[in-house]
PDB file of N, CA and C in Angstrom:
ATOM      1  N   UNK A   1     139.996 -16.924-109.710  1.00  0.00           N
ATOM      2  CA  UNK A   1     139.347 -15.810-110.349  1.00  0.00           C
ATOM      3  C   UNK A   1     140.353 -14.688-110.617  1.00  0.00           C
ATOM      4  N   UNK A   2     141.353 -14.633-109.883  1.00  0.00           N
ATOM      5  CA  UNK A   2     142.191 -13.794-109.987  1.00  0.00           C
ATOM      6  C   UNK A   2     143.044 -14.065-111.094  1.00  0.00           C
ATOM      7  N   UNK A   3     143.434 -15.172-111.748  1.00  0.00           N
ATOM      8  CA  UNK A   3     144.278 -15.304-112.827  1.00  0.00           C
ATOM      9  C   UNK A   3     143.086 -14.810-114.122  1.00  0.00           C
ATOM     10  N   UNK A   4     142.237 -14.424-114.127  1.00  0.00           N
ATOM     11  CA  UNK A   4     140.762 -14.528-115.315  1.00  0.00           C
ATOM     12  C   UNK A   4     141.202 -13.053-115.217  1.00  0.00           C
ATOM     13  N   UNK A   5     141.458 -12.675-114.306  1.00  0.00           N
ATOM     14  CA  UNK A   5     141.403 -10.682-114.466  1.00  0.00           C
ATOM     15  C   UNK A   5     142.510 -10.207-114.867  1.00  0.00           C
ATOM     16  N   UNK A   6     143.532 -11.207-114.521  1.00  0.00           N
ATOM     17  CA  UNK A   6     145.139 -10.935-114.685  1.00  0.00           C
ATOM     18  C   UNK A   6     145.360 -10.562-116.387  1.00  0.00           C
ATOM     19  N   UNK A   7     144.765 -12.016-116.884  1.00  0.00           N
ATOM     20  CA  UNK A   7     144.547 -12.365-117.922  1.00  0.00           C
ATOM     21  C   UNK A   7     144.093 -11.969-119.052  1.00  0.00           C
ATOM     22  N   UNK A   8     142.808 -10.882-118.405  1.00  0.00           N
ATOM     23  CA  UNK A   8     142.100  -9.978-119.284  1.00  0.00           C
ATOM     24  C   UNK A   8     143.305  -8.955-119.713  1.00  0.00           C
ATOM     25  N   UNK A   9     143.725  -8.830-118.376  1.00  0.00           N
ATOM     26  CA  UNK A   9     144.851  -7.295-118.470  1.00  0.00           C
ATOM     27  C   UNK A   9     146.034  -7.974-119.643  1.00  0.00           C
ATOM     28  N   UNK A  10     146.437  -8.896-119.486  1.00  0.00           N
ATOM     29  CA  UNK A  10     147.844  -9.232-120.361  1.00  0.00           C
ATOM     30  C   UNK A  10     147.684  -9.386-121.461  1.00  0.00           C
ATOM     31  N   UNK A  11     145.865  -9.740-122.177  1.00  0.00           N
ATOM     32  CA  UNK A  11     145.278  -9.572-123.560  1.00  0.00           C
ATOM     33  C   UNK A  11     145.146  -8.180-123.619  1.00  0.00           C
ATOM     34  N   UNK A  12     144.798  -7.303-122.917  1.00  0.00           N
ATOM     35  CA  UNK A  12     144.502  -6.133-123.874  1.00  0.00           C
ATOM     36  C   UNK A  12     145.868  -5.153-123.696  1.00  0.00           C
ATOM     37  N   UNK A  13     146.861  -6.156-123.270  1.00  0.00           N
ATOM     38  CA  UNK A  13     148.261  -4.988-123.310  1.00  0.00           C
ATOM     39  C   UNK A  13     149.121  -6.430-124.651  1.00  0.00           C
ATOM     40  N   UNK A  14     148.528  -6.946-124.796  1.00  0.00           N
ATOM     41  CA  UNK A  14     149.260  -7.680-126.142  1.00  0.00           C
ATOM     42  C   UNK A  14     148.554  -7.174-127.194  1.00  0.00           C
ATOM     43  N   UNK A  15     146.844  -6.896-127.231  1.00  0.00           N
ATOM     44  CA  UNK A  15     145.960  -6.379-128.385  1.00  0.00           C
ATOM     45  C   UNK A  15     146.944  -5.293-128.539  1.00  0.00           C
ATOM     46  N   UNK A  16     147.287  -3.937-127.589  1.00  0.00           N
ATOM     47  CA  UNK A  16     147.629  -2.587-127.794  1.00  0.00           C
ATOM     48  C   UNK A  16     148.972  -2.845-128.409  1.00  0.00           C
ATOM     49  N   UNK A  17     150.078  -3.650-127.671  1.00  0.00           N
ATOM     50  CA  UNK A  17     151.396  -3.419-128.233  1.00  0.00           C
ATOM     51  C   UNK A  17     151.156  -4.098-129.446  1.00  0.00           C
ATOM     52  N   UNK A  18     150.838  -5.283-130.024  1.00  0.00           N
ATOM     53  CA  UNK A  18     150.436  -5.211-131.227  1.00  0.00           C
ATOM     54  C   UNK A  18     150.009  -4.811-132.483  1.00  0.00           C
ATOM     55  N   UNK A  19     148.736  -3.820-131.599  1.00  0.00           N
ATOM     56  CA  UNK A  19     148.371  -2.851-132.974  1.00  0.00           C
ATOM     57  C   UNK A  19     149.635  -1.433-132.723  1.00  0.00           C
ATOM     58  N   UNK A  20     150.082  -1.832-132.014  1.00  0.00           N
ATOM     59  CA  UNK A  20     151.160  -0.572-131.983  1.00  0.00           C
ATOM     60  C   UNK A  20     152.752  -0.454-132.834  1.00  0.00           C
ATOM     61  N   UNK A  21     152.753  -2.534-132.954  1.00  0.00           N
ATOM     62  CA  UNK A  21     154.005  -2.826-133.615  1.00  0.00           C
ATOM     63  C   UNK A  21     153.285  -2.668-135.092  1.00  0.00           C
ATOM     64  N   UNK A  22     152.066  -2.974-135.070  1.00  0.00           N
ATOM     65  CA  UNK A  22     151.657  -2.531-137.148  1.00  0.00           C
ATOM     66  C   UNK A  22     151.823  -1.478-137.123  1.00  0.00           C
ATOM     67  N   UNK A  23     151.244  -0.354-136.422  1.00  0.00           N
ATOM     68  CA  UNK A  23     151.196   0.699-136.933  1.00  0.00           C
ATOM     69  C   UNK A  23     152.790   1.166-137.184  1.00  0.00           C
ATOM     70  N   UNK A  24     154.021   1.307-136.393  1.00  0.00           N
ATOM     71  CA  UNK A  24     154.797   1.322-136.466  1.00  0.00           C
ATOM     72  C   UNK A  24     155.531   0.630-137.527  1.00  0.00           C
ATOM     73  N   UNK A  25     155.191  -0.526-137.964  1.00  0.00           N
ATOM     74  CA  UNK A  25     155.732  -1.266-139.300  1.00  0.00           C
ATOM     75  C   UNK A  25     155.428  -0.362-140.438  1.00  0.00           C
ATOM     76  N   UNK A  26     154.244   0.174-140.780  1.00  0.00           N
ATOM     77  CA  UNK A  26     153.752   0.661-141.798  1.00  0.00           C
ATOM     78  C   UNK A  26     154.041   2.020-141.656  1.00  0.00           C
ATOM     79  N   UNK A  27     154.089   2.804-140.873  1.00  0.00           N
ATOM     80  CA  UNK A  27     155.204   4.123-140.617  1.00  0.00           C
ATOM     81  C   UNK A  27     156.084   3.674-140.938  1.00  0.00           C
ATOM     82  N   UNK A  28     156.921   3.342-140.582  1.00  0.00           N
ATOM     83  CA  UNK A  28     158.195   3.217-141.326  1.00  0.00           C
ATOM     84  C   UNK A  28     158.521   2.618-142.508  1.00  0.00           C
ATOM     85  N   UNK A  29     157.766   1.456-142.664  1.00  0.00           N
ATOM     86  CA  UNK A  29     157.539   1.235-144.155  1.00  0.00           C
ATOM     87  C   UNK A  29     157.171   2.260-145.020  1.00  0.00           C
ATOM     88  N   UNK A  30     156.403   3.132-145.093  1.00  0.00           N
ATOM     89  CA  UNK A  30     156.020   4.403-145.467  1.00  0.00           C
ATOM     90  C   UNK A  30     157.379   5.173-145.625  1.00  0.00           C
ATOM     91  N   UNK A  31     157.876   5.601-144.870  1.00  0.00           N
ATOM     92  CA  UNK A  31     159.052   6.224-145.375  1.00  0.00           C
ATOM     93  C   UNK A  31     159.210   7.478-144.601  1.00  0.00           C
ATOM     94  N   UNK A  32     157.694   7.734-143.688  1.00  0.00           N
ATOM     95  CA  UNK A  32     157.657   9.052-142.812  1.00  0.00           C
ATOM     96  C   UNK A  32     158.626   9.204-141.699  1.00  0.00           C
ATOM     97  N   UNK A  33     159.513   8.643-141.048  1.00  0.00           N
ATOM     98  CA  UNK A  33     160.484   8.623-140.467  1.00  0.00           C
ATOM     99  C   UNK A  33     161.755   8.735-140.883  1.00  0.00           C
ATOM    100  N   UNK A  34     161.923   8.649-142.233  1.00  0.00           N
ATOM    101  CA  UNK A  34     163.362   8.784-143.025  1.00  0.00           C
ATOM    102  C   UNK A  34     163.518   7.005-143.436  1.00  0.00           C
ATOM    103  N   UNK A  35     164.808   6.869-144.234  1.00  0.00           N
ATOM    104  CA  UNK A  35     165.130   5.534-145.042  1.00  0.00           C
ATOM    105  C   UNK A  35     164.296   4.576-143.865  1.00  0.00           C
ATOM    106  N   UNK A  36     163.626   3.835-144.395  1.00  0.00           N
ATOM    107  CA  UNK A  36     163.573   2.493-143.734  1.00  0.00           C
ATOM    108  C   UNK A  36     164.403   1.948-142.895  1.00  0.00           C
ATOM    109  N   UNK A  37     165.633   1.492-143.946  1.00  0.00           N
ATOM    110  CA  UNK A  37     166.936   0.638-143.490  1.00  0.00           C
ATOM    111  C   UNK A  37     167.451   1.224-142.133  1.00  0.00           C
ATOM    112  N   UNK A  38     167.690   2.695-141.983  1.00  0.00           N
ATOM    113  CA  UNK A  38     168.471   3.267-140.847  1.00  0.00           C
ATOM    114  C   UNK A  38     167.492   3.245-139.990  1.00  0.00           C
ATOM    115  N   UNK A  39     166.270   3.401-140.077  1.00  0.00           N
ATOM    116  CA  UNK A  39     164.879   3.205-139.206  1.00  0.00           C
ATOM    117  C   UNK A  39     165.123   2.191-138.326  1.00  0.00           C
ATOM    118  N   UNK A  40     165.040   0.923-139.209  1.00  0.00           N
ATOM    119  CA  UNK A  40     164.959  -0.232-138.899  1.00  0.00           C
ATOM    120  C   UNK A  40     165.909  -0.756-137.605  1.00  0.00           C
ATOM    121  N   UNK A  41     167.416   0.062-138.084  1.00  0.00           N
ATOM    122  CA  UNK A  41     168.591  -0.586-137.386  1.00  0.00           C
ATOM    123  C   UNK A  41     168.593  -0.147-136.282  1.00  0.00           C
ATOM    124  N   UNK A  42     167.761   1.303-136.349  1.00  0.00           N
ATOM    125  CA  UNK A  42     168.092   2.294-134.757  1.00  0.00           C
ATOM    126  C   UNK A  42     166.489   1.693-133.831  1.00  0.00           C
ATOM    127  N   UNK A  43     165.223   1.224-134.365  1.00  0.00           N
ATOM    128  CA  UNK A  43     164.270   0.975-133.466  1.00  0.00           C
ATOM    129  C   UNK A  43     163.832  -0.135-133.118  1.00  0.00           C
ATOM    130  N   UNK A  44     164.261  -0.900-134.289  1.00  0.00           N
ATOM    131  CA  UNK A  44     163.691  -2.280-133.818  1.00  0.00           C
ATOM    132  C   UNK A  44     164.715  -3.443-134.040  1.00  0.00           C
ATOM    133  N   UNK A  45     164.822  -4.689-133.829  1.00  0.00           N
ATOM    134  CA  UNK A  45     165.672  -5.710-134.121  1.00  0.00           C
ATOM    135  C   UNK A  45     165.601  -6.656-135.652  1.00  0.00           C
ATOM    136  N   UNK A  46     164.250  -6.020-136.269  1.00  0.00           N
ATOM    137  CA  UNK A  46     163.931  -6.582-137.334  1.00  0.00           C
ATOM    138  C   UNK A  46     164.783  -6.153-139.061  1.00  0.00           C
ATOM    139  N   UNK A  47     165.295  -6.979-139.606  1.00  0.00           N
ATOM    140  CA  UNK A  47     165.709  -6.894-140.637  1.00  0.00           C
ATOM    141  C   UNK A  47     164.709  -6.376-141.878  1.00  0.00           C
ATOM    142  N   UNK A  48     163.201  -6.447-141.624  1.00  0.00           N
ATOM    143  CA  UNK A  48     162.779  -5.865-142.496  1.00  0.00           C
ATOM    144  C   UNK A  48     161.241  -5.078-142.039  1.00  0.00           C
ATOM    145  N   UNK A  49     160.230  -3.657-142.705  1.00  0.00           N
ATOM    146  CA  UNK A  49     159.290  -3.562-142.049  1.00  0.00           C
ATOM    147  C   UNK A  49     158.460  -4.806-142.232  1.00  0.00           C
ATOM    148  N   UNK A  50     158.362  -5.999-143.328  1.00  0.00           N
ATOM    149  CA  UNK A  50     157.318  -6.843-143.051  1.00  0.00           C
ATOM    150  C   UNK A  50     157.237  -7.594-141.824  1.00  0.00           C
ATOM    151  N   UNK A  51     158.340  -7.819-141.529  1.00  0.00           N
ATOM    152  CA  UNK A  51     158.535  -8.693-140.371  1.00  0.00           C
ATOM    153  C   UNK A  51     158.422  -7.886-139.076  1.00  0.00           C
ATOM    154  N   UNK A  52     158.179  -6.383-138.847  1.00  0.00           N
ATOM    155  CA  UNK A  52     157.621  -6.025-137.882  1.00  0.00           C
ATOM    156  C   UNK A  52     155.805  -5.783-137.675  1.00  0.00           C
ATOM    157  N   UNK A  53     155.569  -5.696-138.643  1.00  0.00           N
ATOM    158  CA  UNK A  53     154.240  -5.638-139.170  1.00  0.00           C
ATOM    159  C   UNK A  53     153.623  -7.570-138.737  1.00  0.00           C
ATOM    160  N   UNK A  54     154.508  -8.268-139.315  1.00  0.00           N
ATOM    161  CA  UNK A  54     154.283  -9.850-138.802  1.00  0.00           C
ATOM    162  C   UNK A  54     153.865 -10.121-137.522  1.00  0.00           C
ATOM    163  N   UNK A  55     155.136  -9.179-136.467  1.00  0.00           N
ATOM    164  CA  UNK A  55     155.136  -9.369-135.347  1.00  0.00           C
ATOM    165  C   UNK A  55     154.152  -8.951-134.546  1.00  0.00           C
ATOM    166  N   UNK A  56     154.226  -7.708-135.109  1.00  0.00           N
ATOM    167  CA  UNK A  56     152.772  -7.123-134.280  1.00  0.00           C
ATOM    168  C   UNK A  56     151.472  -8.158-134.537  1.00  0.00           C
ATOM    169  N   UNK A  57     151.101  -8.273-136.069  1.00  0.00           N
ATOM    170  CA  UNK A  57     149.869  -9.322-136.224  1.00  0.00           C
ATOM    171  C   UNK A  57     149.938 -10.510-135.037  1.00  0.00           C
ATOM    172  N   UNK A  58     150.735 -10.960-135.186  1.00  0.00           N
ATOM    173  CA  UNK A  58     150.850 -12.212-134.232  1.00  0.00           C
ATOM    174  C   UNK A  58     150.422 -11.862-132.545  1.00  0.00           C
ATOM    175  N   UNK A  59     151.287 -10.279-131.696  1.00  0.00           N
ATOM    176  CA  UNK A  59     151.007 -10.290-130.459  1.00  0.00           C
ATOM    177  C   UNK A  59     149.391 -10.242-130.421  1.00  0.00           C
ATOM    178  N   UNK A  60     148.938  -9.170-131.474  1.00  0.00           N
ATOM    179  CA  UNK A  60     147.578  -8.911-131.553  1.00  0.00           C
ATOM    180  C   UNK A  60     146.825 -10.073-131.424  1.00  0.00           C
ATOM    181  N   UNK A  61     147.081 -11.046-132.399  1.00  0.00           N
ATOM    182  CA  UNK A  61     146.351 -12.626-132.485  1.00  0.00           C
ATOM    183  C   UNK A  61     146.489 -13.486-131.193  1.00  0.00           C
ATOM    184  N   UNK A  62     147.846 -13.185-130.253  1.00  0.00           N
ATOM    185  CA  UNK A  62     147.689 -13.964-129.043  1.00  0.00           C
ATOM    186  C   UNK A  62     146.998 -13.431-127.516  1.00  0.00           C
ATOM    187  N   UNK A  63     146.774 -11.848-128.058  1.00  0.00           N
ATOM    188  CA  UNK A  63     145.967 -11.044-127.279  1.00  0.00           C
ATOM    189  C   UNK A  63     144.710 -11.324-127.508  1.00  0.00           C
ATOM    190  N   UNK A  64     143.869 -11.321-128.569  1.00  0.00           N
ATOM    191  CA  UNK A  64     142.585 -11.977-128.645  1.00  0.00           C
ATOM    192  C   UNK A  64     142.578 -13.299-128.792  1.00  0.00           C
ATOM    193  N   UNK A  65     143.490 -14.168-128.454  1.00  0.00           N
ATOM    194  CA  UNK A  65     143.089 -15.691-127.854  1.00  0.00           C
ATOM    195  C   UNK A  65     143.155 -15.529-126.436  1.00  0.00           C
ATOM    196  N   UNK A  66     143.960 -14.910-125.487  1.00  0.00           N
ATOM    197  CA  UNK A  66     144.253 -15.112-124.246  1.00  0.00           C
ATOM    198  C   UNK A  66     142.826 -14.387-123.872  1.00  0.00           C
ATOM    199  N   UNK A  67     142.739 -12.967-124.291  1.00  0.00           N
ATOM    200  CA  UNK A  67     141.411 -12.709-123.505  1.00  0.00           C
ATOM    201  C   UNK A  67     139.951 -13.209-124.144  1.00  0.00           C
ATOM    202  N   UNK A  68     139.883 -14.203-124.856  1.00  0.00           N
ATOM    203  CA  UNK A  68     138.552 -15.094-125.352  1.00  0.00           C
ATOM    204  C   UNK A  68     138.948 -16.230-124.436  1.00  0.00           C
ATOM    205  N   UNK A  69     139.705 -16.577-124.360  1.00  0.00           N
ATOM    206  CA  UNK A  69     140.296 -17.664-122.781  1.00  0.00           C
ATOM    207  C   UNK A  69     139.616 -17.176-121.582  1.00  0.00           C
ATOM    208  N   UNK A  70     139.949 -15.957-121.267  1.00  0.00           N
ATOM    209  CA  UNK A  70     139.756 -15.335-120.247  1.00  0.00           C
ATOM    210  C   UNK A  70     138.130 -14.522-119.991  1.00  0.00           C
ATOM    211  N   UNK A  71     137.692 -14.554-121.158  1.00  0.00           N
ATOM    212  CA  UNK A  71     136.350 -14.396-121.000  1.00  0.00           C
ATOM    213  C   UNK A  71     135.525 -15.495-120.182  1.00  0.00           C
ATOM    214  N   UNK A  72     136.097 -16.842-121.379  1.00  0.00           N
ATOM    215  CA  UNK A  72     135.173 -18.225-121.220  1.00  0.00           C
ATOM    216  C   UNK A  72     135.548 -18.577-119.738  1.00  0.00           C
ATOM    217  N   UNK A  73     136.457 -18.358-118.814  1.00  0.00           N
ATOM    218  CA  UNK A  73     136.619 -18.285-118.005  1.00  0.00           C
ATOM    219  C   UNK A  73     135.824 -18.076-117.228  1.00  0.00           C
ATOM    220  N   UNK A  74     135.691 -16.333-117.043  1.00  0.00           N
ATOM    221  CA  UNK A  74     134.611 -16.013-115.987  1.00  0.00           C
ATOM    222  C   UNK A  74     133.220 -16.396-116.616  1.00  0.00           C
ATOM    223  N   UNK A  75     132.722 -16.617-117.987  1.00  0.00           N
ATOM    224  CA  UNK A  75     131.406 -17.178-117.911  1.00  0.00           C
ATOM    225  C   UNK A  75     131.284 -18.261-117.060  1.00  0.00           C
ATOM    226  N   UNK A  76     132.257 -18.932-117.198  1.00  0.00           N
ATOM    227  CA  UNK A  76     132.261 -20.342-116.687  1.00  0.00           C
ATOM    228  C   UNK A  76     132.130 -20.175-114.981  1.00  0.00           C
ATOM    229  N   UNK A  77     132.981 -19.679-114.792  1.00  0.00           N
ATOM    230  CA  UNK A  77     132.977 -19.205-113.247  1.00  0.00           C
ATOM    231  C   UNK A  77     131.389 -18.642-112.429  1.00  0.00           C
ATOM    232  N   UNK A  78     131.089 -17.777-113.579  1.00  0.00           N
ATOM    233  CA  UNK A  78     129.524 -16.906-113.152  1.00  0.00           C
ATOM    234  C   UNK A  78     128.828 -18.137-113.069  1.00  0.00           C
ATOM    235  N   UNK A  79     128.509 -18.897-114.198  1.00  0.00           N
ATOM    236  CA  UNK A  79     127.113 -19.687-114.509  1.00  0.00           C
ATOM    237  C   UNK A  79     127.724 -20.572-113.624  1.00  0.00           C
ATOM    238  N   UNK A  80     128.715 -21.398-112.778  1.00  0.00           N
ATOM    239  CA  UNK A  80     128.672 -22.334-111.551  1.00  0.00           C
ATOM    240  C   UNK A  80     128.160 -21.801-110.580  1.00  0.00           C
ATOM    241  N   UNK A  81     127.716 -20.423-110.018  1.00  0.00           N
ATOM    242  CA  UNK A  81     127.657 -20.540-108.779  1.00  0.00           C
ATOM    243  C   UNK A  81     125.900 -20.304-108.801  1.00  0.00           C
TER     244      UNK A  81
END
């Protein structure tokens, strides 16, 4: 039961840094931080904003699989006993 709670926690800190790497893609894609390019080189490892914007989509997408895992989990757990 303890890995189901762990679990919850490591989805909703992949949901957050996720929506945190879009938002950050699209700031800087935007241009509100100054050039992109020098943006790019000083904050993140990515060669371009799509591909940080990518990245984030993706943690986000493995944050709501792990904690829909981790839901079905404790249903599963509740309705056995």
């Amino acid at each position: 039961m303890i890995f189901s709670h762990l679990t919850r926690i490591v989805a909703f800190l992949a949901v957050l840094i996720g929506v945190g790497t879009v938002l950050m893609g699209v700031y800087i894609a935007m241009g509100y931080a100054g050039p992109p390019d020098l943006v790019l080189r000083r904050y993140t490892t990515m060669p371009t904003t799509g591909q940080v914007i990518d990245k984030g989509i993706y943690y986000a997408l493995v944050g709501l699989a792990l904690g829909t895992l981790a839901e079905i989990g404790l249903a599963v757990r509740k309705g056995s006993r």
